[in-house]
N, C-alpha and C. Protein backbone atom coordinates (compact mmCIF):
# COMPACT_ATOMS: atom_id res chain seq x y z
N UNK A 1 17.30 -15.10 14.69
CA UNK A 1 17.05 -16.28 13.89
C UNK A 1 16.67 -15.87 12.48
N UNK A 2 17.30 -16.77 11.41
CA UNK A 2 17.09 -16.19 10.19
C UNK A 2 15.58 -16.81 9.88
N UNK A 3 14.82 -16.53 9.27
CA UNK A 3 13.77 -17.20 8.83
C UNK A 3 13.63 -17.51 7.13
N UNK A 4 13.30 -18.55 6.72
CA UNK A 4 13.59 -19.17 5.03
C UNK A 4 13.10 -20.18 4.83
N UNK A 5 13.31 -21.23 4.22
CA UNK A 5 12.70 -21.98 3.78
C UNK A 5 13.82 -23.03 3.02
N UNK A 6 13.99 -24.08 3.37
CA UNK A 6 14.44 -25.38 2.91
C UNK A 6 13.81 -26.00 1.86
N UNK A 7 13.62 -26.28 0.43
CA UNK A 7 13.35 -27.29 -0.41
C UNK A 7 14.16 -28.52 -0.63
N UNK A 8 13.12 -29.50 -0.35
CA UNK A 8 13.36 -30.31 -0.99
C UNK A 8 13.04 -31.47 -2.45
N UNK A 9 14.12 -31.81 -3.27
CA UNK A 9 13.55 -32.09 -4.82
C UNK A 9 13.89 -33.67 -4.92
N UNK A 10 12.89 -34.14 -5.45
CA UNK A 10 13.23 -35.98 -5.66
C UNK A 10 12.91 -35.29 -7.00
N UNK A 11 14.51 -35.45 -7.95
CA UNK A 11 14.44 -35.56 -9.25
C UNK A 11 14.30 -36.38 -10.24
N UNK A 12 13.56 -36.39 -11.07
CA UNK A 12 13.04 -37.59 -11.91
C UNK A 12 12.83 -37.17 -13.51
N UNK A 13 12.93 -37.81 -14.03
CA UNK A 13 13.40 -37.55 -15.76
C UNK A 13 11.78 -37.07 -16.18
N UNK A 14 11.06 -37.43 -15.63
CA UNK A 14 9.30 -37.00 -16.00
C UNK A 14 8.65 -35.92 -14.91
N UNK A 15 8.42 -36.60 -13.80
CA UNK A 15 7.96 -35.65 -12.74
C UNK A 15 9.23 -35.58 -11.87
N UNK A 16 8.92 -34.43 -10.78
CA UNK A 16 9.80 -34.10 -10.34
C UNK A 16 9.09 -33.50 -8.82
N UNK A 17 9.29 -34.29 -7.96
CA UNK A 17 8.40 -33.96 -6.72
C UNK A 17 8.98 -32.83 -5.94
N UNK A 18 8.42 -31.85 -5.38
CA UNK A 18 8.73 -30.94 -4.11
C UNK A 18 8.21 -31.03 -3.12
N UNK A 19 9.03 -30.76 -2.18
CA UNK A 19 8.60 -30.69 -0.81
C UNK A 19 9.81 -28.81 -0.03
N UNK A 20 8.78 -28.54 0.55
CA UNK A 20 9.07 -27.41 1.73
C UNK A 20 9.02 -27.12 3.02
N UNK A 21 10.19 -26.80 3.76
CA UNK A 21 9.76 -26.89 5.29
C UNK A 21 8.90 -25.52 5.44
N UNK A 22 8.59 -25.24 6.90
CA UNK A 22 7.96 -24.04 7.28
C UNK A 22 9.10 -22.93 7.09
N UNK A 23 8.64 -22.14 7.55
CA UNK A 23 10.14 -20.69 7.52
C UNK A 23 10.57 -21.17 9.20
N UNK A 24 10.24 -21.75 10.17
CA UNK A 24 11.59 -22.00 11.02
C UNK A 24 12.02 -23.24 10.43
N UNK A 25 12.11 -23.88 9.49
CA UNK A 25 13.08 -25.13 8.91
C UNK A 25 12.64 -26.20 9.56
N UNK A 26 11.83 -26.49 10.52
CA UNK A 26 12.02 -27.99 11.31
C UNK A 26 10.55 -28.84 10.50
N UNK A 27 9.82 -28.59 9.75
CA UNK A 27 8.58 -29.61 9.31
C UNK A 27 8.89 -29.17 7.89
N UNK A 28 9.14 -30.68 7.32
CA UNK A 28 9.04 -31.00 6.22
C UNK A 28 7.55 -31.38 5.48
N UNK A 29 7.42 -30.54 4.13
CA UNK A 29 5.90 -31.01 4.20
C UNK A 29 5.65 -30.75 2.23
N UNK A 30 4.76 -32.24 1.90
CA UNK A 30 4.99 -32.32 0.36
C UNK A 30 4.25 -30.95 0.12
N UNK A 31 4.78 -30.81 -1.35
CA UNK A 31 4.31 -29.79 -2.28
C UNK A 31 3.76 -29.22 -3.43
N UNK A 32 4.55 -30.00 -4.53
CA UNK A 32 2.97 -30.45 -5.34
C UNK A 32 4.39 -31.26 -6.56
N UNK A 33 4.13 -31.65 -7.68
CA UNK A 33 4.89 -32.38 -8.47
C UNK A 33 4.77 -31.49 -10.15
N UNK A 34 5.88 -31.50 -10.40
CA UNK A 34 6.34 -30.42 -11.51
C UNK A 34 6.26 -31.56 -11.98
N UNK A 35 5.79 -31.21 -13.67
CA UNK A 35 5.97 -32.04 -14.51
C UNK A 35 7.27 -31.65 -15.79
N UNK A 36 8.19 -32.17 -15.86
CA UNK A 36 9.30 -31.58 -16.74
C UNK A 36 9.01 -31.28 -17.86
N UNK A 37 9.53 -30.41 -18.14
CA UNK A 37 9.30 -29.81 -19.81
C UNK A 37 10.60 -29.63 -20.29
N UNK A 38 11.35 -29.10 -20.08
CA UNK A 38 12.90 -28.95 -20.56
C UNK A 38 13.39 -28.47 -19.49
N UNK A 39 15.32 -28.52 -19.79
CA UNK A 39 16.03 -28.64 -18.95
C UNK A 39 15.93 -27.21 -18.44
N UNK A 40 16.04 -25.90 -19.86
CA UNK A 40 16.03 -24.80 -19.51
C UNK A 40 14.68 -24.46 -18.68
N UNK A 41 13.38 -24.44 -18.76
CA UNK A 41 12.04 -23.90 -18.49
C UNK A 41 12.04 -24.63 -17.12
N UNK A 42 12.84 -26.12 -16.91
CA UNK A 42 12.29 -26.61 -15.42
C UNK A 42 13.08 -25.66 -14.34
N UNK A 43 14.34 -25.23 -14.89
CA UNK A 43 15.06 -24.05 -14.14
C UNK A 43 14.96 -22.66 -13.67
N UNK A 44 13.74 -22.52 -14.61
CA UNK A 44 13.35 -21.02 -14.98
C UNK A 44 12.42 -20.93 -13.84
N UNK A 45 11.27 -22.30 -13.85
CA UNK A 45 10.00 -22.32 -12.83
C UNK A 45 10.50 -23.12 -11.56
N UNK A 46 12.01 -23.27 -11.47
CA UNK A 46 12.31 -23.77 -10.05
C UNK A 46 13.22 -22.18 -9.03
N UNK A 47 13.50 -21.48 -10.13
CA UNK A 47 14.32 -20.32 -9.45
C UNK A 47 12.96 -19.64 -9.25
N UNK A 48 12.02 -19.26 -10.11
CA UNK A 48 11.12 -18.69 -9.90
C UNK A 48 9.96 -19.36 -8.47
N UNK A 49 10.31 -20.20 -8.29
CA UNK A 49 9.57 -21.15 -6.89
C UNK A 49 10.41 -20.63 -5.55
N UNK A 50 11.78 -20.55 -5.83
CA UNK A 50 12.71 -20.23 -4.60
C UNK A 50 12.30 -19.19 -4.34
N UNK A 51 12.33 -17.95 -5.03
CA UNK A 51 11.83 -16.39 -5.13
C UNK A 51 10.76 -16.68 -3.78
N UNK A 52 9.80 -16.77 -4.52
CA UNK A 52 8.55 -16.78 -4.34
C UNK A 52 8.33 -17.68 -2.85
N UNK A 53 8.88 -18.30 -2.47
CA UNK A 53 8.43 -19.11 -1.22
C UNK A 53 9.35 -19.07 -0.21
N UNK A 54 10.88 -18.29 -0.51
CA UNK A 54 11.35 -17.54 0.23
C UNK A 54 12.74 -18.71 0.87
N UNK A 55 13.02 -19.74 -0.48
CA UNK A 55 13.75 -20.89 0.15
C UNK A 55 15.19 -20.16 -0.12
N UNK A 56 15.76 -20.71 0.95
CA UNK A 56 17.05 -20.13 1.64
C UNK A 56 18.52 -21.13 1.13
N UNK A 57 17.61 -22.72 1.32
CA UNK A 57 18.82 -23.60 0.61
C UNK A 57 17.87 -24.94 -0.27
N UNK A 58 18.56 -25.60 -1.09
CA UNK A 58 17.69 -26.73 -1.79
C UNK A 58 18.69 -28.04 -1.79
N UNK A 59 17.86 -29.10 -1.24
CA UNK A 59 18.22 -30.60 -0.96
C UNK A 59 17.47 -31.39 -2.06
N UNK A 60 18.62 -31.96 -2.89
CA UNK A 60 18.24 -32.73 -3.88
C UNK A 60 18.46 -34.21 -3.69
N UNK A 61 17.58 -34.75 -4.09
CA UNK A 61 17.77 -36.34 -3.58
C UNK A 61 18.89 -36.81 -4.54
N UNK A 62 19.70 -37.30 -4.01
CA UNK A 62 20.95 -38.31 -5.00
C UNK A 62 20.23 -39.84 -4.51
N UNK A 63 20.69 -40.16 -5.90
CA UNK A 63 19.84 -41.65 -6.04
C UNK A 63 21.20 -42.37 -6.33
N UNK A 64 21.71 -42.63 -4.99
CA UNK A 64 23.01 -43.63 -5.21
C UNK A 64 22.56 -45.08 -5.36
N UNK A 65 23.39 -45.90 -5.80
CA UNK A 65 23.02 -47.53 -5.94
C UNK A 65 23.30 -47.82 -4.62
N UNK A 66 22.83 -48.96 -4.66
CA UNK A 66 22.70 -49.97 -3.32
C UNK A 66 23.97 -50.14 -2.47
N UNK A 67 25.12 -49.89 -3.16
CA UNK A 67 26.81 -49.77 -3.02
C UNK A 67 27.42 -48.92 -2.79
N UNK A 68 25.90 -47.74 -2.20
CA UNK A 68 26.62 -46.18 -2.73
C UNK A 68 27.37 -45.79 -3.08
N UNK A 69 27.93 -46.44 -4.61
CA UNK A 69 28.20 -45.67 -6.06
C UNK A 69 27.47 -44.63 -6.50
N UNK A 70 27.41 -43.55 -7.51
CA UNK A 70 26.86 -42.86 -8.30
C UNK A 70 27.07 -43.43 -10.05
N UNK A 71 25.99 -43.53 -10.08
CA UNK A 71 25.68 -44.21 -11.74
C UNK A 71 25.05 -42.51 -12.19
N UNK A 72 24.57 -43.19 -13.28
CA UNK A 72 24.54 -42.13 -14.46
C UNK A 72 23.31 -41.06 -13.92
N UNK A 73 22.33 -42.00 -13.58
CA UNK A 73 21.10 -40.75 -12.81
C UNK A 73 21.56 -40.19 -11.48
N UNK A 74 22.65 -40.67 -10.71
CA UNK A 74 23.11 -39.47 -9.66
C UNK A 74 23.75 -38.26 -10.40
N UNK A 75 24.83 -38.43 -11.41
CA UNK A 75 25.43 -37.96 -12.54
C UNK A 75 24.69 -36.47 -13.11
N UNK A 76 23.18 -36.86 -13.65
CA UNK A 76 22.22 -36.27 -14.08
C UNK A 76 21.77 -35.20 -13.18
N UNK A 77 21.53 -35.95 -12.13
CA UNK A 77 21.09 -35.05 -10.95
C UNK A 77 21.85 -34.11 -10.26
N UNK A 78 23.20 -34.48 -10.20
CA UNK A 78 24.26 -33.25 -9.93
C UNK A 78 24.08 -32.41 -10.91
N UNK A 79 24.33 -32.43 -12.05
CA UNK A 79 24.11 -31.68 -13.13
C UNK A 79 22.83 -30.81 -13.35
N UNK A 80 21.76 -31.25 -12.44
CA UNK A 80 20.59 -30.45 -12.40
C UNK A 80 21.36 -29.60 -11.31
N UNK A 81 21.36 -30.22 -10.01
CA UNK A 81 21.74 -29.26 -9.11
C UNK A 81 22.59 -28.02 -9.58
N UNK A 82 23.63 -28.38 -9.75
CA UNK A 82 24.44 -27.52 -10.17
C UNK A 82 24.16 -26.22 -10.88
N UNK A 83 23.29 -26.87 -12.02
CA UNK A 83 22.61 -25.72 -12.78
C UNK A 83 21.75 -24.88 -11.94
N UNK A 84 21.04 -25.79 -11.00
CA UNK A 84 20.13 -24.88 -10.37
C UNK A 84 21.03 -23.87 -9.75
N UNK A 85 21.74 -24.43 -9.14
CA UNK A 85 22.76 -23.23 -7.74
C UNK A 85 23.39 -22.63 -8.39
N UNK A 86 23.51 -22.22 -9.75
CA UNK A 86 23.95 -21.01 -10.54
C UNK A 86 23.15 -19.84 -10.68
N UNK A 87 21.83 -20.76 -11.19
CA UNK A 87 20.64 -19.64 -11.69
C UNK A 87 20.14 -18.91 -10.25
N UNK A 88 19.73 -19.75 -10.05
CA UNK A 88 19.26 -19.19 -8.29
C UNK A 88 19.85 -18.60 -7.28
N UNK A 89 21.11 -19.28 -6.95
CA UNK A 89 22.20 -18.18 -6.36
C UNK A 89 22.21 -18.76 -4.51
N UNK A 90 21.48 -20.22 -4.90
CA UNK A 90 20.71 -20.63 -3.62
C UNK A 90 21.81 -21.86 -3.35
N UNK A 91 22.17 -22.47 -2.10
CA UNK A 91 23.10 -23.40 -2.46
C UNK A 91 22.05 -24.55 -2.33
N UNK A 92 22.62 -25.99 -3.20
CA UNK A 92 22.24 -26.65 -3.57
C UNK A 92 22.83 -28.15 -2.74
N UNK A 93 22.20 -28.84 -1.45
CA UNK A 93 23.02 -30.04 -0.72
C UNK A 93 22.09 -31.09 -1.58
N UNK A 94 22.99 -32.46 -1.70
CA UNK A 94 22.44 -33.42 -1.86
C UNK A 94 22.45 -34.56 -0.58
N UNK A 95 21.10 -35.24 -0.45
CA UNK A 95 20.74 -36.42 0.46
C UNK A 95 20.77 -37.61 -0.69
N UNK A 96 21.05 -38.58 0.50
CA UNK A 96 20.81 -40.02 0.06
C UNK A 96 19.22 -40.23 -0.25
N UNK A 97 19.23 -40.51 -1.44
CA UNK A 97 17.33 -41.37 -1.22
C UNK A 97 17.43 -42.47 -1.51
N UNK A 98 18.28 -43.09 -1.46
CA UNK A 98 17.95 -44.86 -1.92
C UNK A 98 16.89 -45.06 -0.66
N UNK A 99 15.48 -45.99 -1.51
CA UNK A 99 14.43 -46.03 -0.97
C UNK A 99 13.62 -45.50 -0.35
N UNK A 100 13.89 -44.10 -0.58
CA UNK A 100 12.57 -42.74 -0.28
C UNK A 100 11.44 -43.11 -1.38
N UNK A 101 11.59 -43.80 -2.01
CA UNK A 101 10.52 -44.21 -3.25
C UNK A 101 9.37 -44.93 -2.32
N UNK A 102 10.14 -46.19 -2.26
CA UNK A 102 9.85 -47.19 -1.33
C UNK A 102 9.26 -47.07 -0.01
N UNK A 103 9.67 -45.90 0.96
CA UNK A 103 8.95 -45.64 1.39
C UNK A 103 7.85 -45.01 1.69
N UNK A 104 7.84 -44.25 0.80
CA UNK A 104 6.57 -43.02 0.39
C UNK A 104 5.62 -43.80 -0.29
N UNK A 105 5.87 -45.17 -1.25
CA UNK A 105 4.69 -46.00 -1.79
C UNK A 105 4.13 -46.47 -0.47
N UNK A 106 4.64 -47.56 0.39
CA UNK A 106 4.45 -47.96 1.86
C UNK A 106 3.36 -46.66 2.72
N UNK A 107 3.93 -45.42 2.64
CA UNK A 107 3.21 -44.65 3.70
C UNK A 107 2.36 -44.51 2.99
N UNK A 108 2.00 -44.42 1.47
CA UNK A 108 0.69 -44.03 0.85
C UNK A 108 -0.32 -45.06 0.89
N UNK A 109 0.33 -46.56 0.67
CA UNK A 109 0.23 -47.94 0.79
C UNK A 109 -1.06 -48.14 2.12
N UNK A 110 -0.08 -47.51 3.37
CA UNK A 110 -1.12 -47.20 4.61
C UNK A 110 -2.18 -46.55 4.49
N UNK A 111 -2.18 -45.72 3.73
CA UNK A 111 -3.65 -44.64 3.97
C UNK A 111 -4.47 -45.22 2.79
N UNK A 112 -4.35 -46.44 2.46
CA UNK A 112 -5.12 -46.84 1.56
C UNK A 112 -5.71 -46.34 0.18
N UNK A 113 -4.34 -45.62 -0.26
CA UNK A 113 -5.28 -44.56 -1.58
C UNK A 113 -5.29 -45.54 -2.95
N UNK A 114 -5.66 -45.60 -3.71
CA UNK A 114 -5.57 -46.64 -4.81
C UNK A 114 -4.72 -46.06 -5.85
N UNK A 115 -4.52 -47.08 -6.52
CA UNK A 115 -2.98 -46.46 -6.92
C UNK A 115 -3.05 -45.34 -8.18
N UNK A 116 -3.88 -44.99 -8.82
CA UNK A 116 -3.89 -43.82 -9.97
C UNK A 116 -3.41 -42.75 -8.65
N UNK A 117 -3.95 -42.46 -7.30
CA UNK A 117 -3.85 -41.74 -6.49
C UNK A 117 -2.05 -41.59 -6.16
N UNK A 118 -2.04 -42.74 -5.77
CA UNK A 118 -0.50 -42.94 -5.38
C UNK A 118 0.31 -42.37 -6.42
N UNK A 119 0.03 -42.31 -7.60
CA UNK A 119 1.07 -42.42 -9.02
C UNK A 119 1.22 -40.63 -8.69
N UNK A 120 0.25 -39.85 -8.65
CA UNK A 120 -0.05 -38.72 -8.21
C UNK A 120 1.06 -38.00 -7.23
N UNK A 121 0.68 -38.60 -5.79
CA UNK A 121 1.19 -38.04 -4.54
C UNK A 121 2.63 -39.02 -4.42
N UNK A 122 3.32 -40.00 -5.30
CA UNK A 122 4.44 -40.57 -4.51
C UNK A 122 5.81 -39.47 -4.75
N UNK A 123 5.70 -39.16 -5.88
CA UNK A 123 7.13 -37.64 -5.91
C UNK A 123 6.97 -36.94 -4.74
N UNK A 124 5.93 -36.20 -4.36
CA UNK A 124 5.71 -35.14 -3.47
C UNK A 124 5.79 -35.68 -2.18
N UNK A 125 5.51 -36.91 -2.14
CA UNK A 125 6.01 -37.09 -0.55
C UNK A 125 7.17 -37.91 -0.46
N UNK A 126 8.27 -38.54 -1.32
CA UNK A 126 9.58 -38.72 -1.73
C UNK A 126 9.82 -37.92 -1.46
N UNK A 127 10.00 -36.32 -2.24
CA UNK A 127 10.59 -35.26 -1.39
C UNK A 127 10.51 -34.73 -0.20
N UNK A 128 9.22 -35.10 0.42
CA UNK A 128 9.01 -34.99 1.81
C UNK A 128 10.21 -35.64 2.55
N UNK A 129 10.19 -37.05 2.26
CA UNK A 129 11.05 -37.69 3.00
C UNK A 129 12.27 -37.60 2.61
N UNK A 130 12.82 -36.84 1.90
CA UNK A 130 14.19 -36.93 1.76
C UNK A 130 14.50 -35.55 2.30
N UNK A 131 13.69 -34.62 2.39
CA UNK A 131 13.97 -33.39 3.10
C UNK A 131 13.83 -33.46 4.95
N UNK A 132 13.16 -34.63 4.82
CA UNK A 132 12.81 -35.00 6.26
C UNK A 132 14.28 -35.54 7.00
N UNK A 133 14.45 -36.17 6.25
CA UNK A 133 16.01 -37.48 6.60
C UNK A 133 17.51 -36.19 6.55
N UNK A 134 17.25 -35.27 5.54
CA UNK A 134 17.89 -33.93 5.75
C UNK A 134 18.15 -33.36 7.07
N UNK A 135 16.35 -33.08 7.18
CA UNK A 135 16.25 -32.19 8.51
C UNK A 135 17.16 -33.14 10.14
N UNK A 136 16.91 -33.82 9.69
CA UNK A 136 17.17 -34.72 10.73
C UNK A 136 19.13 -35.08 10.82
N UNK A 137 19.22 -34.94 10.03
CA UNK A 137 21.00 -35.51 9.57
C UNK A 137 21.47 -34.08 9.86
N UNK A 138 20.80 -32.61 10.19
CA UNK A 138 21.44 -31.49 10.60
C UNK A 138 21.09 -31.57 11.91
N UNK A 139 20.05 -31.97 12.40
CA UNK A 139 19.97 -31.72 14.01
C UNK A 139 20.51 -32.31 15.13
N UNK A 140 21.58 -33.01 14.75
CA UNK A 140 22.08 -34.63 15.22
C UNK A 140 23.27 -33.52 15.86
């Protein structure tokens, strides 16, 4: 069995949430939220994250419309990917997240945190759940 590490990224023009499974791949679990600085430096400290935590492949949330079309921020987001799976050398899948937002406000919603809190933790567990809905769409 190979052992590695799965990321997952809910990309966003400001923050930019992560999430990572364990090294056997099956628990998805948030990670902390990058704040963007440029296109080049967010690439530099995302290859430098793969290194370092030993991720094997990276799942980027595509934010299709309700019609699953791709508008201009799925567009964007390929274009991150892409860049990433050059620099890194790591391949790069995209998931559906229409309403991984939505539900990560809801699950935070439950644990009652108030919302400066929420504004905080909703990227990082967006990527949770879109690496989760991943994990799950391979084990089928």
């Amino acid at each position: 069995m190979q052992y590695g590490r799965i990321m997952g990224i809910d990309y966003g023009r400001v923050r930019i949430g992560i999430a990572l499974t364990d090294l056997l791949k099956t628990i998805a679990s948030p990670y902390e939220v990058y704040k963007s600085v440029s296109r080049k430096k967010d690439i530099e400290y995302f290859v430098k994250l793969i290194k370092e935590k030993e991720v094997d492949k990276v799942v980027l949330g595509l934010p299709l419309n309700m019609d699953g079309s791709e508008g201009e921020r799925a567009l964007k987001t390929r274009a991150f990917g892409d860049e990433l799976e050059k620099a890194s050398n790591v391949p790069v899948v995209y998931q559906d997240e229409r309403l991984s937002s939505v539900e990560a406000e809801n699950y935070l919603l439950d644990g009652d945190l108030r919302r400066d809190k929420r504004k905080n933790l909703i990227d990082k567990v967006s990527a949770s759940i879109i690496l989760e809905d991943y994990l799950r769409s391979i084990a089928k």
